[in-house]
N, C-alpha and C. Protein backbone atom coordinates (compact mmCIF):
# COMPACT_ATOMS: atom_id res chain seq x y z
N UNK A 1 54.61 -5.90 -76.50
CA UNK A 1 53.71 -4.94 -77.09
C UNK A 1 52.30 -5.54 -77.07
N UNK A 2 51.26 -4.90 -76.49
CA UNK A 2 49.77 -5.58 -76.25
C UNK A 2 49.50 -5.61 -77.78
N UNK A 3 49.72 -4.66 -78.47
CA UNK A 3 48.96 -4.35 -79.98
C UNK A 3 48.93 -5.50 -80.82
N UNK A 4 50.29 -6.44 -80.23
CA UNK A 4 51.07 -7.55 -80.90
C UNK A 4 50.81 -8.70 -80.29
N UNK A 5 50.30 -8.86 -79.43
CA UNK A 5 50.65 -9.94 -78.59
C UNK A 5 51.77 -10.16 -78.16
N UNK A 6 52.85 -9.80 -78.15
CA UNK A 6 54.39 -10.14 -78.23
C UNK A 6 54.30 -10.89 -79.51
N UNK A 7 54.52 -9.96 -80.63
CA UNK A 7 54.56 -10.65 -81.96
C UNK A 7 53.99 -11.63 -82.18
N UNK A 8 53.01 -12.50 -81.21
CA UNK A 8 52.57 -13.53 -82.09
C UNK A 8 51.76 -13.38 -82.84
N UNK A 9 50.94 -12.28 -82.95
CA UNK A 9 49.32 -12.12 -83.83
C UNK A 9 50.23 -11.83 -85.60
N UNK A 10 51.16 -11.08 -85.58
CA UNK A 10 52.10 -10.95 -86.42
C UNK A 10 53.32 -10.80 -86.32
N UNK A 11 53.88 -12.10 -87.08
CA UNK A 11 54.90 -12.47 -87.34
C UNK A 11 55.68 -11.58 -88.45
N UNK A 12 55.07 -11.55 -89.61
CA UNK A 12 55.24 -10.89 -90.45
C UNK A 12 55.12 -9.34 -90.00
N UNK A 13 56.25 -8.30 -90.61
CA UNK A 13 56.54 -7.16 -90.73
C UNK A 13 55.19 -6.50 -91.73
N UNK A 14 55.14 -6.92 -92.64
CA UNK A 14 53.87 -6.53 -93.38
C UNK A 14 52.40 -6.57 -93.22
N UNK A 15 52.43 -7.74 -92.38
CA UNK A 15 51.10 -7.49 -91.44
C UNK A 15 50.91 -6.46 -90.40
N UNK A 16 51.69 -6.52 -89.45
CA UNK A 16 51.97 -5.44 -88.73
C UNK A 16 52.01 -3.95 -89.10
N UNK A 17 52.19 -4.24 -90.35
CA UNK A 17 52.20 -2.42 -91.30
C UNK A 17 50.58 -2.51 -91.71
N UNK A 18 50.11 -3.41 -92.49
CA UNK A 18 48.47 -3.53 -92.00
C UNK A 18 47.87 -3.16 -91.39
N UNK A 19 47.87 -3.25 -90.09
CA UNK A 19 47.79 -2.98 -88.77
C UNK A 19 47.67 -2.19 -88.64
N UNK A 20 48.28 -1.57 -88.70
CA UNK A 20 49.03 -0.14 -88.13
C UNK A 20 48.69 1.10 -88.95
N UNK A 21 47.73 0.28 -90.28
CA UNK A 21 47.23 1.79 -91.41
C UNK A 21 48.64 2.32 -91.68
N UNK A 22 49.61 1.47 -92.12
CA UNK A 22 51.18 1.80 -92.94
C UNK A 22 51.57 1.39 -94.17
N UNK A 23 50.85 0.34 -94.63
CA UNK A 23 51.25 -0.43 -95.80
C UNK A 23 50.23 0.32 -96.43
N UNK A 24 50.55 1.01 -97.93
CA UNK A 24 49.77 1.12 -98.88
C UNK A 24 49.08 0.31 -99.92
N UNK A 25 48.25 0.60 -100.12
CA UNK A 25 46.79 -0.37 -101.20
C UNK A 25 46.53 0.22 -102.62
N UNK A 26 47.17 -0.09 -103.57
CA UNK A 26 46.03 0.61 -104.73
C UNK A 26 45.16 0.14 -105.11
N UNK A 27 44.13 1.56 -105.57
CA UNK A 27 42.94 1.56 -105.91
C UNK A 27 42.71 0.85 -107.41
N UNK A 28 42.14 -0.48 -107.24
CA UNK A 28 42.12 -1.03 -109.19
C UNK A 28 41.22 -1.91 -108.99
N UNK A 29 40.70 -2.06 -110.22
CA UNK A 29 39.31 -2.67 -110.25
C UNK A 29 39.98 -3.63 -111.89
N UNK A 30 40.10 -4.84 -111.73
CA UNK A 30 40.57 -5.60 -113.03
C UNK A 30 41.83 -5.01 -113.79
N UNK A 31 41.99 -4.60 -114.87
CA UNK A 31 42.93 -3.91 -115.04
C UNK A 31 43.30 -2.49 -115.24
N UNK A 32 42.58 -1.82 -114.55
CA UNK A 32 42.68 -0.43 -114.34
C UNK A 32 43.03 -0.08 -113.11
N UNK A 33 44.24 1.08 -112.58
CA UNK A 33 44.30 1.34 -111.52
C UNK A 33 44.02 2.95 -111.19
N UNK A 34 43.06 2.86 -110.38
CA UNK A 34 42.07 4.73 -110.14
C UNK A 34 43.25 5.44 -108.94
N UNK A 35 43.56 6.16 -109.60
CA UNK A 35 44.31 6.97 -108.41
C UNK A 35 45.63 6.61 -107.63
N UNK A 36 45.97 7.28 -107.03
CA UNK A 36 47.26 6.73 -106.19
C UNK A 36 47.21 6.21 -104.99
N UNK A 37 48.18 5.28 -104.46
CA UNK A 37 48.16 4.20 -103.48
C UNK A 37 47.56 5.49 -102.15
N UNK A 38 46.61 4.37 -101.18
CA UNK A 38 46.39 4.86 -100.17
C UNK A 38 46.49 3.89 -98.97
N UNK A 39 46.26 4.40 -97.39
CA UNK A 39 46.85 3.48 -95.99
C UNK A 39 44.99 3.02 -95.95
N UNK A 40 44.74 2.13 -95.35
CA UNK A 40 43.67 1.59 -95.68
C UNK A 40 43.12 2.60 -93.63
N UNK A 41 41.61 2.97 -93.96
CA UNK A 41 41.55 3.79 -92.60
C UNK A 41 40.83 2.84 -91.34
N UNK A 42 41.10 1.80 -91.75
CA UNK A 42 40.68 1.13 -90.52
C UNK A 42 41.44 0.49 -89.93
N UNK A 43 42.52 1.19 -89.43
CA UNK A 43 43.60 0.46 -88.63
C UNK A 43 43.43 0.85 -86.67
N UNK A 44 44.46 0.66 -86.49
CA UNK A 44 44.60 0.80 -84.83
C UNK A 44 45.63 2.00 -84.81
N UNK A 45 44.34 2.71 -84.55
CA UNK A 45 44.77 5.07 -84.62
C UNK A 45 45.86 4.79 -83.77
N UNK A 46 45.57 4.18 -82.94
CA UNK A 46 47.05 4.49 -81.51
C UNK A 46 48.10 4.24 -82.01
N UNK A 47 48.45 2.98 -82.64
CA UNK A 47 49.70 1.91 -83.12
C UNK A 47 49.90 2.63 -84.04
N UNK A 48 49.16 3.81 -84.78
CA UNK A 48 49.35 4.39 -86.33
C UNK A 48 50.13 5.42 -85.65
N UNK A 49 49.81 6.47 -84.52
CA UNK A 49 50.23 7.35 -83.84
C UNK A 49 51.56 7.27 -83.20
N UNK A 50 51.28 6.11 -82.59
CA UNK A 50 53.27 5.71 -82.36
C UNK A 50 54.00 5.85 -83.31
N UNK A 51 54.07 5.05 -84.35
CA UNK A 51 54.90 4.75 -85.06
C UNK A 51 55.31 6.20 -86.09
N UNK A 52 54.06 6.95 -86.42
CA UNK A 52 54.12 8.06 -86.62
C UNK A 52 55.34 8.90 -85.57
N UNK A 53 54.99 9.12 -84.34
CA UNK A 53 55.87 10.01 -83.37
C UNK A 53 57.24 9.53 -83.95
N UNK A 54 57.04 8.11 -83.60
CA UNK A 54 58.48 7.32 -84.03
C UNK A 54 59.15 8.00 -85.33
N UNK A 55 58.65 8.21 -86.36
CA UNK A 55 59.35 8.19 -87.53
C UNK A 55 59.54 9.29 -87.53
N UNK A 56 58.75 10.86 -86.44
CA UNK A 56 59.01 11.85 -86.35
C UNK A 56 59.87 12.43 -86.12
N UNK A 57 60.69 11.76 -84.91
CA UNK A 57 61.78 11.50 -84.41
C UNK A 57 63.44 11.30 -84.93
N UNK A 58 62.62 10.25 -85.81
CA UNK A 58 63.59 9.66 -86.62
C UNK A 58 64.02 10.44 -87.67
N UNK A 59 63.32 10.84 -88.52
CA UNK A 59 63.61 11.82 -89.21
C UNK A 59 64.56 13.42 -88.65
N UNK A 60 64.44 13.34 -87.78
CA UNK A 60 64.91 14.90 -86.98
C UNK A 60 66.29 14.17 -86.12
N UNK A 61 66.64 13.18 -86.00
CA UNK A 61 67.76 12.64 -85.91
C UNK A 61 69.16 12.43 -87.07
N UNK A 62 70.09 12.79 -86.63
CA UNK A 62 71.22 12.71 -87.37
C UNK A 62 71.23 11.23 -88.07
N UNK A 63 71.00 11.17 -89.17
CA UNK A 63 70.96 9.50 -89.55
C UNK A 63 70.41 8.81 -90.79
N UNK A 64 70.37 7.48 -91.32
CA UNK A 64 70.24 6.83 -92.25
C UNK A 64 68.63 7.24 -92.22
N UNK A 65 68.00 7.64 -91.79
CA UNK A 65 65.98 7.41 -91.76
C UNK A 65 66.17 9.30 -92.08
N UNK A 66 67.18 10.36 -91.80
CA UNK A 66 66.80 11.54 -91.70
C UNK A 66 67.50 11.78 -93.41
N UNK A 67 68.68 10.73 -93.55
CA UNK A 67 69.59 11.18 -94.70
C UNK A 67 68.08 11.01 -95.58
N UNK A 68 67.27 9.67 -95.37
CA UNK A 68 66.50 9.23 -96.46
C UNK A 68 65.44 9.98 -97.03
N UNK A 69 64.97 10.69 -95.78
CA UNK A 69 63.61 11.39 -95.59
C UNK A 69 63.90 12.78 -96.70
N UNK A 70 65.30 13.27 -96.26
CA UNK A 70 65.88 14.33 -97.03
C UNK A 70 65.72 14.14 -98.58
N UNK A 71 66.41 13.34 -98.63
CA UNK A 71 67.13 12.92 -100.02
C UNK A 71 65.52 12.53 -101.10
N UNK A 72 64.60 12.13 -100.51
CA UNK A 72 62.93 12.01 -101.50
C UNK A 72 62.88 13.28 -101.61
N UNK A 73 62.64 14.23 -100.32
CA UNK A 73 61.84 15.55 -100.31
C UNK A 73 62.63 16.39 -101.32
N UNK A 74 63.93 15.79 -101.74
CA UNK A 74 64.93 16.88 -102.65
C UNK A 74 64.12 16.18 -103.93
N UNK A 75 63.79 15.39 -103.94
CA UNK A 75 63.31 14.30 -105.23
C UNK A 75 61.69 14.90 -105.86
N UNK A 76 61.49 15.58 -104.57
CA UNK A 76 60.33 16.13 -104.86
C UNK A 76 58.58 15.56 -104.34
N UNK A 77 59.00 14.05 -103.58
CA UNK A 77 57.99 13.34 -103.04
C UNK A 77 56.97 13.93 -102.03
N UNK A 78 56.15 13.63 -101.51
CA UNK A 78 55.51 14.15 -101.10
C UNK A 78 56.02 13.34 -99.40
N UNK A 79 55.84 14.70 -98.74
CA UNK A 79 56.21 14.37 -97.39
C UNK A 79 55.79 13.66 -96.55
N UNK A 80 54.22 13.29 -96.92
CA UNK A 80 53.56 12.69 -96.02
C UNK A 80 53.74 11.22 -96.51
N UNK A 81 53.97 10.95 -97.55
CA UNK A 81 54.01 9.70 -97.80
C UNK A 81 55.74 9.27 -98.02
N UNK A 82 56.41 9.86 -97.72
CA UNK A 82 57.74 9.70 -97.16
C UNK A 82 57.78 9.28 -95.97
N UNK A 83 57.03 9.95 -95.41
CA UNK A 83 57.25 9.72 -93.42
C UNK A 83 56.77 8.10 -93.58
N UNK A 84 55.45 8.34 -94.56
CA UNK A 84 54.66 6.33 -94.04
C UNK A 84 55.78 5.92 -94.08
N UNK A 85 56.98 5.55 -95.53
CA UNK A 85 57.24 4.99 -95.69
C UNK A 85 58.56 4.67 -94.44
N UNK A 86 58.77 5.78 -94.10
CA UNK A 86 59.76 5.57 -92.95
C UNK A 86 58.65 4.81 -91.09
N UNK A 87 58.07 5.12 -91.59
CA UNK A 87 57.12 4.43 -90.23
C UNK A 87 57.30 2.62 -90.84
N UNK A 88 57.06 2.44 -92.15
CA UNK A 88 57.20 1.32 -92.86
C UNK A 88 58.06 0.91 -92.35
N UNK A 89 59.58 1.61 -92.86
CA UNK A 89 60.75 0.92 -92.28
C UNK A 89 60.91 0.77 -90.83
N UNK A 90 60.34 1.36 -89.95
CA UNK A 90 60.92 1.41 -88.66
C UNK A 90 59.71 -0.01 -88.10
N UNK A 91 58.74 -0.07 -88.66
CA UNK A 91 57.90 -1.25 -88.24
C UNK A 91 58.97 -2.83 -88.77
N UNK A 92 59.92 -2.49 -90.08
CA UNK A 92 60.48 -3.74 -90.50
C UNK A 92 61.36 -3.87 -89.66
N UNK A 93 62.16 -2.95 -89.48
CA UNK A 93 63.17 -2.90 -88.16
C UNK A 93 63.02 -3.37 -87.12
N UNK A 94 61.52 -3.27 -86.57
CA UNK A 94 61.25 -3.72 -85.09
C UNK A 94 61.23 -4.85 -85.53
N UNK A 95 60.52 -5.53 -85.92
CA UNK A 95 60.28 -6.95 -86.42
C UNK A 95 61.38 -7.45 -86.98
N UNK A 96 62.33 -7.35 -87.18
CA UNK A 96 63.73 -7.89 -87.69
C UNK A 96 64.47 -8.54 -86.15
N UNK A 97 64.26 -7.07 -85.49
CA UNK A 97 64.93 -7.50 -83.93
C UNK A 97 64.65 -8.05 -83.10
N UNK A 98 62.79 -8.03 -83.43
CA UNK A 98 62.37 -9.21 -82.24
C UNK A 98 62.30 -10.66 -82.59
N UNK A 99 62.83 -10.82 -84.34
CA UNK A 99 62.61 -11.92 -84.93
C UNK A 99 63.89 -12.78 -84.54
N UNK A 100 65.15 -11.95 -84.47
CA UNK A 100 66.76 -12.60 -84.22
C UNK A 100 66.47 -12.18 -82.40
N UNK A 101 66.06 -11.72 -82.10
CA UNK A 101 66.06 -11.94 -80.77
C UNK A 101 67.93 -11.75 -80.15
N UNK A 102 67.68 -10.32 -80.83
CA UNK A 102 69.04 -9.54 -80.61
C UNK A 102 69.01 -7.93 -80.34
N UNK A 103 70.11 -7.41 -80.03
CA UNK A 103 69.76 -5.35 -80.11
C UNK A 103 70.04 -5.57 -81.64
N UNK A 104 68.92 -3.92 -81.86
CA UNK A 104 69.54 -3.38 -83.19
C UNK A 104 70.83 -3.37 -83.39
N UNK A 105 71.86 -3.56 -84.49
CA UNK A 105 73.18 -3.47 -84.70
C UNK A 105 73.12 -2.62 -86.29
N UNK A 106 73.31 -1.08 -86.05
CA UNK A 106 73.27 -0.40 -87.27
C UNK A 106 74.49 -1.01 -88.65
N UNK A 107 75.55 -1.84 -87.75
CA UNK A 107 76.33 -1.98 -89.03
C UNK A 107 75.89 -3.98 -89.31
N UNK A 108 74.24 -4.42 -88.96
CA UNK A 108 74.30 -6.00 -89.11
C UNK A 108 74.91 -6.14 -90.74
N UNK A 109 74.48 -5.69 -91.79
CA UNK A 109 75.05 -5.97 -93.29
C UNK A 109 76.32 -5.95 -93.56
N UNK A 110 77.06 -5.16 -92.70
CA UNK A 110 79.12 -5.22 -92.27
C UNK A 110 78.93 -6.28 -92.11
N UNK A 111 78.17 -7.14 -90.96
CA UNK A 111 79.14 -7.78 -89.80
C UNK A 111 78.96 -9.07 -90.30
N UNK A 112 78.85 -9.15 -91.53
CA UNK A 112 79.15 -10.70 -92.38
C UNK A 112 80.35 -10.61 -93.42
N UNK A 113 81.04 -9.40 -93.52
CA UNK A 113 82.00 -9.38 -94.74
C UNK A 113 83.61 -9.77 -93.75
């Protein structure tokens, strides 16, 4: 991935959500916090746009990211900040797999019992 260097610029999953205008920031000044968390707007639009399509996807797929997406919006969350958070997850995901330097394996948390 150029965006990444091949992961070396970030190692970390949370940087990479940085990056990417995915990780949320709240607004607080000492001990007051103004408003609700926001994606900070100076990220890399493209890398924000992928991962976006990505989670678009994902969501409209039969599955653990579509069960999840569902199951907030019944909760009453707001959609758009459901999807970040699934762009969130799918950025930890990538970075999990290029970190073990393995394929995704949907059942890895089985395959230790």
């Amino acid at each position: 991935m150029l965006a990444t260097d091949e992961f070396k610029n970030f190692a970390e999953p949370k940087k990479l959500a940085c990056h990417a205008g995915v990780a949320p920031f709240e607004h607080s000044s000492g001990s007051s916090i103004r408003g609700r968390s926001r994606v900070n707007q100076h990220a890399r639009k493209r890398l924000k746009f992928l991962f976006h399509l990505a989670a678009m996807s994902a969501i409209r797929v039969k599955g653990e990211l579509q069960t999840y997406y569902q199951r907030k919006v019944a909760e009453g969350k707001n959609k758009m900040s459901i999807l970040n958070a699934v762009r969130n997850k799918l950025i930890h995901r990538i970075c999990a797999v290029v970190k073990r330097k393995q394929k995704y394996d949907i059942f890895y948390p089985l395959s230790f019992v």
